[in-house]
PDB file of N, CA and C in Angstrom:
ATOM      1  N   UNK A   1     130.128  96.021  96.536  1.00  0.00           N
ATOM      2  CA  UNK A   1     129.171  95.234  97.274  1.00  0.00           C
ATOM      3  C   UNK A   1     128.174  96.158  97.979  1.00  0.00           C
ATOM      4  N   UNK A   2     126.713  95.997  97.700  1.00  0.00           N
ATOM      5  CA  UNK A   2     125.653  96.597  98.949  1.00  0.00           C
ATOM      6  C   UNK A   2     126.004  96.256 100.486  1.00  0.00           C
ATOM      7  N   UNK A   3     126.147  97.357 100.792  1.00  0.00           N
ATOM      8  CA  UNK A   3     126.109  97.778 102.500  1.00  0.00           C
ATOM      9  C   UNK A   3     124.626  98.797 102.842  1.00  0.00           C
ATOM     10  N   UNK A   4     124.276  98.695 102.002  1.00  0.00           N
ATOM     11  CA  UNK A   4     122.602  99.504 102.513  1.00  0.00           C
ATOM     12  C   UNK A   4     121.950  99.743 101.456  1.00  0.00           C
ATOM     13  N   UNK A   5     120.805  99.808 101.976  1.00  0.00           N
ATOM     14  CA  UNK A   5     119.193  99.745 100.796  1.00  0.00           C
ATOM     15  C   UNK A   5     118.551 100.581 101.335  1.00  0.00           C
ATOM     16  N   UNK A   6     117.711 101.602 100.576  1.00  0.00           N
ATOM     17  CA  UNK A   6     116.915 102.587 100.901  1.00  0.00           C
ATOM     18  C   UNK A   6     115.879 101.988 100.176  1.00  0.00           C
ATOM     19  N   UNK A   7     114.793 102.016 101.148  1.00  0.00           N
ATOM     20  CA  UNK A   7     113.698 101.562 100.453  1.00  0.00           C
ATOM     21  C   UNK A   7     113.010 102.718 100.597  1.00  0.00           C
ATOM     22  N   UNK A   8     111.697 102.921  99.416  1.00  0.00           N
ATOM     23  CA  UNK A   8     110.372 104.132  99.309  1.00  0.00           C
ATOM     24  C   UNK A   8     109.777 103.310  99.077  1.00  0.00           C
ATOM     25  N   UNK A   9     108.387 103.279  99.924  1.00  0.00           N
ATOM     26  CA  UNK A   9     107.717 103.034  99.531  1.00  0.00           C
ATOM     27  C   UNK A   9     106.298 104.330  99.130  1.00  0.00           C
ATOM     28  N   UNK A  10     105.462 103.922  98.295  1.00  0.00           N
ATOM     29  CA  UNK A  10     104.738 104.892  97.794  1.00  0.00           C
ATOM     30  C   UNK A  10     103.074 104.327  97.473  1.00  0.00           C
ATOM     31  N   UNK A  11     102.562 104.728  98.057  1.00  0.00           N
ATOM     32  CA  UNK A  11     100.941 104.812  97.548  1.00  0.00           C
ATOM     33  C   UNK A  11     100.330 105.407  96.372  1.00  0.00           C
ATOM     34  N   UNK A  12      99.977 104.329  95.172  1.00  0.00           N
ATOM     35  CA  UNK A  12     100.055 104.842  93.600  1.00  0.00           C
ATOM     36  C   UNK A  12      98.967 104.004  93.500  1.00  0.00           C
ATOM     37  N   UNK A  13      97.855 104.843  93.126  1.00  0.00           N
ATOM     38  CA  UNK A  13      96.365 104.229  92.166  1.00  0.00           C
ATOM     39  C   UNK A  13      97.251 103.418  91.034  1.00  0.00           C
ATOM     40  N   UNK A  14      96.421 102.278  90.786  1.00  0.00           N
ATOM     41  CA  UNK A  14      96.916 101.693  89.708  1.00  0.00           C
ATOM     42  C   UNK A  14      96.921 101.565  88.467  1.00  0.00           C
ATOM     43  N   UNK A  15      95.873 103.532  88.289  1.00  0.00           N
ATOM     44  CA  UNK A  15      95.467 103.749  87.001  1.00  0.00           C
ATOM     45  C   UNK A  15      96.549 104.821  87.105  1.00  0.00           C
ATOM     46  N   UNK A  16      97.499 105.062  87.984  1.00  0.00           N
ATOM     47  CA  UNK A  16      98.884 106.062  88.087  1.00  0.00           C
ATOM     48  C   UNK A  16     100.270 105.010  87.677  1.00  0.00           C
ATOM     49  N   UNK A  17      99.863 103.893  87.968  1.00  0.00           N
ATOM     50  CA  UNK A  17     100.890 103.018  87.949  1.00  0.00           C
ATOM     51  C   UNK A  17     102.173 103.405  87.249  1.00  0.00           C
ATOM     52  N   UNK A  18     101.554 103.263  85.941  1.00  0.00           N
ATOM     53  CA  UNK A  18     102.380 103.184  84.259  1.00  0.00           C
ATOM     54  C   UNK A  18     103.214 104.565  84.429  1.00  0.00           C
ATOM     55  N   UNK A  19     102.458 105.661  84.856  1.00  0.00           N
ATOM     56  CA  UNK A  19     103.049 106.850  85.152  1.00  0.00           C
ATOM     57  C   UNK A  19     104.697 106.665  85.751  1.00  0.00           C
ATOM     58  N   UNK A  20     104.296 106.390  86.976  1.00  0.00           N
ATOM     59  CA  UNK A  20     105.188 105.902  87.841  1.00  0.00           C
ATOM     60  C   UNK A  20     106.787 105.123  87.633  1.00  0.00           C
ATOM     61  N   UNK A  21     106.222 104.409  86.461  1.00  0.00           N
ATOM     62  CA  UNK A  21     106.998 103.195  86.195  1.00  0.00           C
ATOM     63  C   UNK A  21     107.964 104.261  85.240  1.00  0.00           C
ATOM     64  N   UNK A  22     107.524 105.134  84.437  1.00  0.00           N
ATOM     65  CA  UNK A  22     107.949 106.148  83.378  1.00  0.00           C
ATOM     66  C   UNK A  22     108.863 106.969  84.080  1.00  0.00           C
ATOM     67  N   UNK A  23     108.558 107.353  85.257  1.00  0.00           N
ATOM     68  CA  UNK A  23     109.364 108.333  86.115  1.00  0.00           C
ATOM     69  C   UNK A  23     110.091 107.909  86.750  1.00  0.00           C
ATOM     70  N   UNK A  24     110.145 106.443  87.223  1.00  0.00           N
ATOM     71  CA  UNK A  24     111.492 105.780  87.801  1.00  0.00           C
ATOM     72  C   UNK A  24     112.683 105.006  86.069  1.00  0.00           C
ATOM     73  N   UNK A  25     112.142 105.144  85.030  1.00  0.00           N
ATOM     74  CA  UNK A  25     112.652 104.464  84.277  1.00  0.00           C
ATOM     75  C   UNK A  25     113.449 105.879  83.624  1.00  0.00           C
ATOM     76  N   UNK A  26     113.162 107.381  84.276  1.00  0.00           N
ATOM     77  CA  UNK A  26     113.792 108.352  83.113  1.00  0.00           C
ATOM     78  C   UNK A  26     114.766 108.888  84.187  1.00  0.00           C
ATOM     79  N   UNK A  27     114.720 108.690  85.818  1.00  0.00           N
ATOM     80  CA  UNK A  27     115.789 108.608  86.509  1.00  0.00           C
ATOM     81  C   UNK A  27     116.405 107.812  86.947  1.00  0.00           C
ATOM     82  N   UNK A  28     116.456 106.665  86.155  1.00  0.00           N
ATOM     83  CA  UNK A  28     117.307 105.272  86.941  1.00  0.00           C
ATOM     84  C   UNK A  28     118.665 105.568  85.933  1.00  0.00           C
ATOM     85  N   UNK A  29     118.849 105.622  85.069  1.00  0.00           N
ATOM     86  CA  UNK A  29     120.390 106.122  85.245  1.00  0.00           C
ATOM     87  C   UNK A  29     121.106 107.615  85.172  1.00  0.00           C
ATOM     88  N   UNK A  30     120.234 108.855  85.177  1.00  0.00           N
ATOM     89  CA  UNK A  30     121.024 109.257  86.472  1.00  0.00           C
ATOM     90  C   UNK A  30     121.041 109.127  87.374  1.00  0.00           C
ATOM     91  N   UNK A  31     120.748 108.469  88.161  1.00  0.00           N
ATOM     92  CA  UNK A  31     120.491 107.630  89.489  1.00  0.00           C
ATOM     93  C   UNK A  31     121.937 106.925  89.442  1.00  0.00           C
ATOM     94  N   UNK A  32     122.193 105.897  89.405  1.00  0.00           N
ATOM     95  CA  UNK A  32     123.688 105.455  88.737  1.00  0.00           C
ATOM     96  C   UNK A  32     124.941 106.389  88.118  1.00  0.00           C
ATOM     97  N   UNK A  33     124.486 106.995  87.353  1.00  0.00           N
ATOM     98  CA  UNK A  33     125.939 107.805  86.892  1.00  0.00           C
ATOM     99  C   UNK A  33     126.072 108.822  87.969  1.00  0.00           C
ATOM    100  N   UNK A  34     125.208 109.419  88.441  1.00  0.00           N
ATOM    101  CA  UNK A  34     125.921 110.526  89.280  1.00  0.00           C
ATOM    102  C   UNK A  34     125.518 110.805  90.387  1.00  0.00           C
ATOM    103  N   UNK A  35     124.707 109.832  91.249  1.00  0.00           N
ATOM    104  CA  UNK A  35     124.830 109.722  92.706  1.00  0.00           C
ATOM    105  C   UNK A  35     126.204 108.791  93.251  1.00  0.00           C
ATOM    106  N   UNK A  36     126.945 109.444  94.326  1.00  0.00           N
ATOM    107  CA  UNK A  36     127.827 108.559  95.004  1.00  0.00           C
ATOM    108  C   UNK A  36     127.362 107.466  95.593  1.00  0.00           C
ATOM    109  N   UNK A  37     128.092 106.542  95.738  1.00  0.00           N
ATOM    110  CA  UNK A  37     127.718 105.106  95.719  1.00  0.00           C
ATOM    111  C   UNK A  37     126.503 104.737  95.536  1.00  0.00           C
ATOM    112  N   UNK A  38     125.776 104.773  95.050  1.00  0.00           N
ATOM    113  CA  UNK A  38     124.951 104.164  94.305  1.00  0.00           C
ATOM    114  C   UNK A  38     125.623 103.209  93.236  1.00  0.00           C
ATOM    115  N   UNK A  39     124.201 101.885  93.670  1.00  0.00           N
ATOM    116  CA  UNK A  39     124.851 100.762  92.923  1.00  0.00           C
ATOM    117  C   UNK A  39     123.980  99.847  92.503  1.00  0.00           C
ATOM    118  N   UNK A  40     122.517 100.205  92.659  1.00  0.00           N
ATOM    119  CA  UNK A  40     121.360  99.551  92.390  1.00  0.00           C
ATOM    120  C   UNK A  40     120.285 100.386  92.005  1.00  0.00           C
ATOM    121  N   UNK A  41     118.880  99.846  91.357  1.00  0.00           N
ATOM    122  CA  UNK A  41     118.080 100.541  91.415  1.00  0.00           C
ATOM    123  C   UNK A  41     116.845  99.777  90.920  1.00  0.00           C
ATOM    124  N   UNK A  42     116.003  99.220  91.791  1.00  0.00           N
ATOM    125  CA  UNK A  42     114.796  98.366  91.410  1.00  0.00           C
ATOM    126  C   UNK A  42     113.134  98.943  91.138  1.00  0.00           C
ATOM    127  N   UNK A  43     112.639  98.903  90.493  1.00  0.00           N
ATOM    128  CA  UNK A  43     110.974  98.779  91.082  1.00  0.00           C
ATOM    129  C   UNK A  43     110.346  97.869  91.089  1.00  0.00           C
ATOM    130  N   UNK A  44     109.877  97.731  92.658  1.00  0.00           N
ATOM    131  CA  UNK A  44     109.142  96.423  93.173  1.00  0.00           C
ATOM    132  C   UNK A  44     107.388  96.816  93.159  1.00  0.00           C
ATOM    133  N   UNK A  45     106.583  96.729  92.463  1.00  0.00           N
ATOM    134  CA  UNK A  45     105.210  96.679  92.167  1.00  0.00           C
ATOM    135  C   UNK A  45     104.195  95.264  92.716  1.00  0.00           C
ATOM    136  N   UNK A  46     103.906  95.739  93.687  1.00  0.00           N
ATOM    137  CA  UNK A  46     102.467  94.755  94.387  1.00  0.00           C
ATOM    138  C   UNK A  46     101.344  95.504  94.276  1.00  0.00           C
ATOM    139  N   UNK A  47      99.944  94.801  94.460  1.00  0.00           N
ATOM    140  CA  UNK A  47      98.869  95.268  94.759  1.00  0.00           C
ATOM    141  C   UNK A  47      98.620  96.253  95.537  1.00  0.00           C
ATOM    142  N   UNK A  48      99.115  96.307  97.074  1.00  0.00           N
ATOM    143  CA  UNK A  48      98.780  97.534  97.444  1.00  0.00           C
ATOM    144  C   UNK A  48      99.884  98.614  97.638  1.00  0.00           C
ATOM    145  N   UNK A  49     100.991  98.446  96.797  1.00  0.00           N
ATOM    146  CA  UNK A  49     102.257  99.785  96.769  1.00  0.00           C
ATOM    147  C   UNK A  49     102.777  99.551  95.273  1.00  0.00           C
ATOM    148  N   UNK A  50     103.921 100.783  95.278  1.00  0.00           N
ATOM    149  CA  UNK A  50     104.779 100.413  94.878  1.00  0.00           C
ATOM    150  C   UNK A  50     106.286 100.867  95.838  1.00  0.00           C
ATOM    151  N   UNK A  51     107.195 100.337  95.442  1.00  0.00           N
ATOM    152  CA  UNK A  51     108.267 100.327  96.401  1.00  0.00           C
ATOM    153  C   UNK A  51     109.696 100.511  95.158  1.00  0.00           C
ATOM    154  N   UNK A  52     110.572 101.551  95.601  1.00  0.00           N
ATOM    155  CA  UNK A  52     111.713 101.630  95.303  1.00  0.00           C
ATOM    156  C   UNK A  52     112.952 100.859  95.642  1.00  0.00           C
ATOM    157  N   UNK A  53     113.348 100.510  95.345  1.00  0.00           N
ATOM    158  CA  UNK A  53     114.959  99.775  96.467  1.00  0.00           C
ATOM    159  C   UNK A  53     115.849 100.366  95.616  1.00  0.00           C
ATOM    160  N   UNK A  54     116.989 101.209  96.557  1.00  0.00           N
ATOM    161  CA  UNK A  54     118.141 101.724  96.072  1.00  0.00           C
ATOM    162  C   UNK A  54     119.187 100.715  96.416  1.00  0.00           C
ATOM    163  N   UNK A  55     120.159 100.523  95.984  1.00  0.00           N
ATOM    164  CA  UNK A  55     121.338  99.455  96.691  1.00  0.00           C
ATOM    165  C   UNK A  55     122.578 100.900  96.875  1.00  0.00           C
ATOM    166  N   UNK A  56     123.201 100.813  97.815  1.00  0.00           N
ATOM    167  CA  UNK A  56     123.873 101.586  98.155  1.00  0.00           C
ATOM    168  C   UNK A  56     125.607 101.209  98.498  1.00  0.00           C
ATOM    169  N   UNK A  57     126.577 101.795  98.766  1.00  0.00           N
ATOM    170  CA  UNK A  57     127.730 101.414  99.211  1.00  0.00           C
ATOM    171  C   UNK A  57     127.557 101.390 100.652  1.00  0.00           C
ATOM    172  N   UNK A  58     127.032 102.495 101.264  1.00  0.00           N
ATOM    173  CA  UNK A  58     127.370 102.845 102.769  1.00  0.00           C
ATOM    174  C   UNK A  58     125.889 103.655 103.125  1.00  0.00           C
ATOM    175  N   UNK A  59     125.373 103.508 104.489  1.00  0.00           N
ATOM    176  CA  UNK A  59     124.590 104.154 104.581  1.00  0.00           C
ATOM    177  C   UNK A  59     124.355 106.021 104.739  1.00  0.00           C
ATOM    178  N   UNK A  60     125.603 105.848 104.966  1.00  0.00           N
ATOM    179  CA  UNK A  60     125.943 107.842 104.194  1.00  0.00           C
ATOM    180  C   UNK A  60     125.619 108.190 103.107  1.00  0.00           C
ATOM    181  N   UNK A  61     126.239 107.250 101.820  1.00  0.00           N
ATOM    182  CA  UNK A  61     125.437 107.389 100.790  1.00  0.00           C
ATOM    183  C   UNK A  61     123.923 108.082 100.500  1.00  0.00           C
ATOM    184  N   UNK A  62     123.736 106.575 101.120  1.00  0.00           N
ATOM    185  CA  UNK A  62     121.851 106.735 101.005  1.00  0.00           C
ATOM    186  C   UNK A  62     121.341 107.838 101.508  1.00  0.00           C
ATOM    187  N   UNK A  63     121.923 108.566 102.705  1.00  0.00           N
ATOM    188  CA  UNK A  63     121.494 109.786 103.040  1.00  0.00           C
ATOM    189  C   UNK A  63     121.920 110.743 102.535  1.00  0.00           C
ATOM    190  N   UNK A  64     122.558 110.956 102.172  1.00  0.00           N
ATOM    191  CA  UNK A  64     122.824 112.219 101.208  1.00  0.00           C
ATOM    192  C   UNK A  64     122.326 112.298  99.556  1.00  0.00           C
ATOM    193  N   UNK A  65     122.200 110.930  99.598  1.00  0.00           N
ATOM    194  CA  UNK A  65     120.727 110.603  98.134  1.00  0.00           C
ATOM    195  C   UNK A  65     119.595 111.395  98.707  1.00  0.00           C
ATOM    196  N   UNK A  66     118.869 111.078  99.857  1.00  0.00           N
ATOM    197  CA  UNK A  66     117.981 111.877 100.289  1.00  0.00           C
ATOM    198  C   UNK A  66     117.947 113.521 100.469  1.00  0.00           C
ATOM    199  N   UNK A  67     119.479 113.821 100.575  1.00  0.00           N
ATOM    200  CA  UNK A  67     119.645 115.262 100.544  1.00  0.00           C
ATOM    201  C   UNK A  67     119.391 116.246  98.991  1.00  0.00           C
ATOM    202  N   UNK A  68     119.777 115.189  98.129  1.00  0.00           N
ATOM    203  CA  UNK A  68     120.640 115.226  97.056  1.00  0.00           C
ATOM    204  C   UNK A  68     118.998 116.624  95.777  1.00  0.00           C
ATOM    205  N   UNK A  69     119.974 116.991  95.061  1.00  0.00           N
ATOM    206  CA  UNK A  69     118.808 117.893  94.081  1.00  0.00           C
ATOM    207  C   UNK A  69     118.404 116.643  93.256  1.00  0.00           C
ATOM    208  N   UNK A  70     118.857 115.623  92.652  1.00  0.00           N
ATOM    209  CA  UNK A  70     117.738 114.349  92.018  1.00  0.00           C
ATOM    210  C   UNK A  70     116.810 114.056  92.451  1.00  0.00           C
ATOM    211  N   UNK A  71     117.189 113.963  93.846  1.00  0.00           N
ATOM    212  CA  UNK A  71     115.734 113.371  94.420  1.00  0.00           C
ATOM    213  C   UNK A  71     114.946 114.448  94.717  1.00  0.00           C
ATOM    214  N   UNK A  72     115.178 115.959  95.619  1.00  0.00           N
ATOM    215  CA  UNK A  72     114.339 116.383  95.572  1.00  0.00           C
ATOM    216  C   UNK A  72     113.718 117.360  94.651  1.00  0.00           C
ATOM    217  N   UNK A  73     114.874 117.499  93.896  1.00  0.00           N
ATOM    218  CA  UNK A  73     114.080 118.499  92.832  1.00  0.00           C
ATOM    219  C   UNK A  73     113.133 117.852  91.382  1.00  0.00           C
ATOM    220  N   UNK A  74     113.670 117.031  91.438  1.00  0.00           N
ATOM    221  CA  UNK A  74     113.629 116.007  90.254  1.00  0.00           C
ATOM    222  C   UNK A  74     112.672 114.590  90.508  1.00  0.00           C
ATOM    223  N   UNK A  75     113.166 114.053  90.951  1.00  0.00           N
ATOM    224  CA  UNK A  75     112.368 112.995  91.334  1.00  0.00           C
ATOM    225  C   UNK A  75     111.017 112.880  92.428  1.00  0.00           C
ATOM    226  N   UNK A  76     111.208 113.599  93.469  1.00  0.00           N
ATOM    227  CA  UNK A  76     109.885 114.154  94.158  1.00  0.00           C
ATOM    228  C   UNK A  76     108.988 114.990  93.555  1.00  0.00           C
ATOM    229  N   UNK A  77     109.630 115.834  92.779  1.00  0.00           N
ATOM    230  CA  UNK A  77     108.507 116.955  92.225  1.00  0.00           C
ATOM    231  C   UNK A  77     107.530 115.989  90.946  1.00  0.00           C
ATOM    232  N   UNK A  78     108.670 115.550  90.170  1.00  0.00           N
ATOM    233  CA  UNK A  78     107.380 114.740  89.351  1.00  0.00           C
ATOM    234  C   UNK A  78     107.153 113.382  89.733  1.00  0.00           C
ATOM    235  N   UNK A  79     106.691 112.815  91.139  1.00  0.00           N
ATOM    236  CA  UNK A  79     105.621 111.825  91.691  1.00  0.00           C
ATOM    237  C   UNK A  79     104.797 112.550  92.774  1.00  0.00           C
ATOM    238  N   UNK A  80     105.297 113.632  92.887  1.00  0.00           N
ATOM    239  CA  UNK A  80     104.335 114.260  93.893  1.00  0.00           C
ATOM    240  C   UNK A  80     102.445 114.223  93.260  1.00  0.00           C
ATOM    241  N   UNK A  81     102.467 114.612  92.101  1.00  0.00           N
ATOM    242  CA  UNK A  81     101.107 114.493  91.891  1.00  0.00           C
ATOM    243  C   UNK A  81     100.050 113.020  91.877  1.00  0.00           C
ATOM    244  N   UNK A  82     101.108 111.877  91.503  1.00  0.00           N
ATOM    245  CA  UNK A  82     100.538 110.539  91.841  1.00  0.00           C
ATOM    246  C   UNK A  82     100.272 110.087  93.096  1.00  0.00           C
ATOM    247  N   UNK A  83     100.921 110.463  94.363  1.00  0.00           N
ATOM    248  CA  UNK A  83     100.598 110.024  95.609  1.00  0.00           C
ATOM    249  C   UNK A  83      99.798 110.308  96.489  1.00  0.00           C
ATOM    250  N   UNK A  84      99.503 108.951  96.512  1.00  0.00           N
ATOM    251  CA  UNK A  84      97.986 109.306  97.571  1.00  0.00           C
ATOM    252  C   UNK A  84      98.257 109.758  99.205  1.00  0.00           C
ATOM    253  N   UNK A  85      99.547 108.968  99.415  1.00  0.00           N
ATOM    254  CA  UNK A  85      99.946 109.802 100.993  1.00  0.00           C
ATOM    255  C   UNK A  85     101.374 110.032 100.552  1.00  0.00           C
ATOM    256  N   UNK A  86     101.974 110.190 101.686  1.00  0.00           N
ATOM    257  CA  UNK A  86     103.274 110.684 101.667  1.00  0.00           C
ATOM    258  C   UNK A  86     103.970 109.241 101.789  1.00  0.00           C
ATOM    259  N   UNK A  87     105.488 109.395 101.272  1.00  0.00           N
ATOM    260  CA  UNK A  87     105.979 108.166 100.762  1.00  0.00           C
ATOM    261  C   UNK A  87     106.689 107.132 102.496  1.00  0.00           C
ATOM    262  N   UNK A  88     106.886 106.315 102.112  1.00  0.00           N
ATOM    263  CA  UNK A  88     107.565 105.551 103.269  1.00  0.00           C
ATOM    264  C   UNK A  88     109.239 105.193 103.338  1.00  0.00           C
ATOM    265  N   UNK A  89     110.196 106.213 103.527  1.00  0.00           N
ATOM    266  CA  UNK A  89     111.122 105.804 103.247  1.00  0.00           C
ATOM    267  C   UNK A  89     111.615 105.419 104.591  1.00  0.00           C
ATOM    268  N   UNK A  90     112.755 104.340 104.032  1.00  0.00           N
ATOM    269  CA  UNK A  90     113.469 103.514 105.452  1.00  0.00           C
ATOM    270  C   UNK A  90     114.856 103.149 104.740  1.00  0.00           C
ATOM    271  N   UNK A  91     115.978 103.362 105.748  1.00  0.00           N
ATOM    272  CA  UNK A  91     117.315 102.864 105.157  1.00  0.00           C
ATOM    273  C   UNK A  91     117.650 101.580 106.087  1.00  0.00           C
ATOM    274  N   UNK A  92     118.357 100.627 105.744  1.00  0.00           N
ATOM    275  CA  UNK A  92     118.040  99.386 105.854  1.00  0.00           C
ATOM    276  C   UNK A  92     120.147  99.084 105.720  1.00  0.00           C
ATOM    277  N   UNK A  93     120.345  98.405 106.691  1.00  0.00           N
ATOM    278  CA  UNK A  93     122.151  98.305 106.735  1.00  0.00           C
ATOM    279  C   UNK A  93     122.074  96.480 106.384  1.00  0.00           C
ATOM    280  N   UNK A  94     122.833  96.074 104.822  1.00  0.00           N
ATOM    281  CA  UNK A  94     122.937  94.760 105.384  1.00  0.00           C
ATOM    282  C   UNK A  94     124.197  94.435 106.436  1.00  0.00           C
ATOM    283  N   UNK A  95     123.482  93.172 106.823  1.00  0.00           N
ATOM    284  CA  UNK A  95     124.286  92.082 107.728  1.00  0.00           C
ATOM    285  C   UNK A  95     125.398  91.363 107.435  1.00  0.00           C
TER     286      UNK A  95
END
């Protein structure tokens, strides 16, 4: 069961979009196989963002996702060139 959501959000031209969508679709399952609790993995696309949602076990998890070499070696390094600011992340405990 989700006990926490990490959300990113990210500022992506929408001629970067497709990019984007490519780089969350070539780490969404290692994202799953070999982060600890990890248990979700969405992309939410509106007009003015795009937004990640991780589903998590525990909010330890989610922070040590943030620690983790996927995300920063891997997954930050190739969206770093699409973003127009720096990303919005927030961890989020459900109720």
């Amino acid at each position: 069961m989700t006990k926490a959501y990490l959300e990113i959000t990210l500022q992506i031209k929408d001629t970067d979009r497709a990019n984007a969508a490519g780089i969350y679709q070539k780490y969404k399952a290692p994202f799953l196989e070999t982060i600890k609790g990890a248990l979700s993995k969405e992309l939410l696309v509106h007009v003015e963002n795009v937004q990640v949602l991780h589903g998590f076990d525990s909010v330890e998890s989610a922070q040590q996702y943030l620690g983790s070499e996927l995300f920063n070696k891997d997954v930050v390094l190739s969206l770093k060139p699409l973003l127009q600011a720096s990303p919005d992340v927030k961890i989020y405990t459900v109720a």
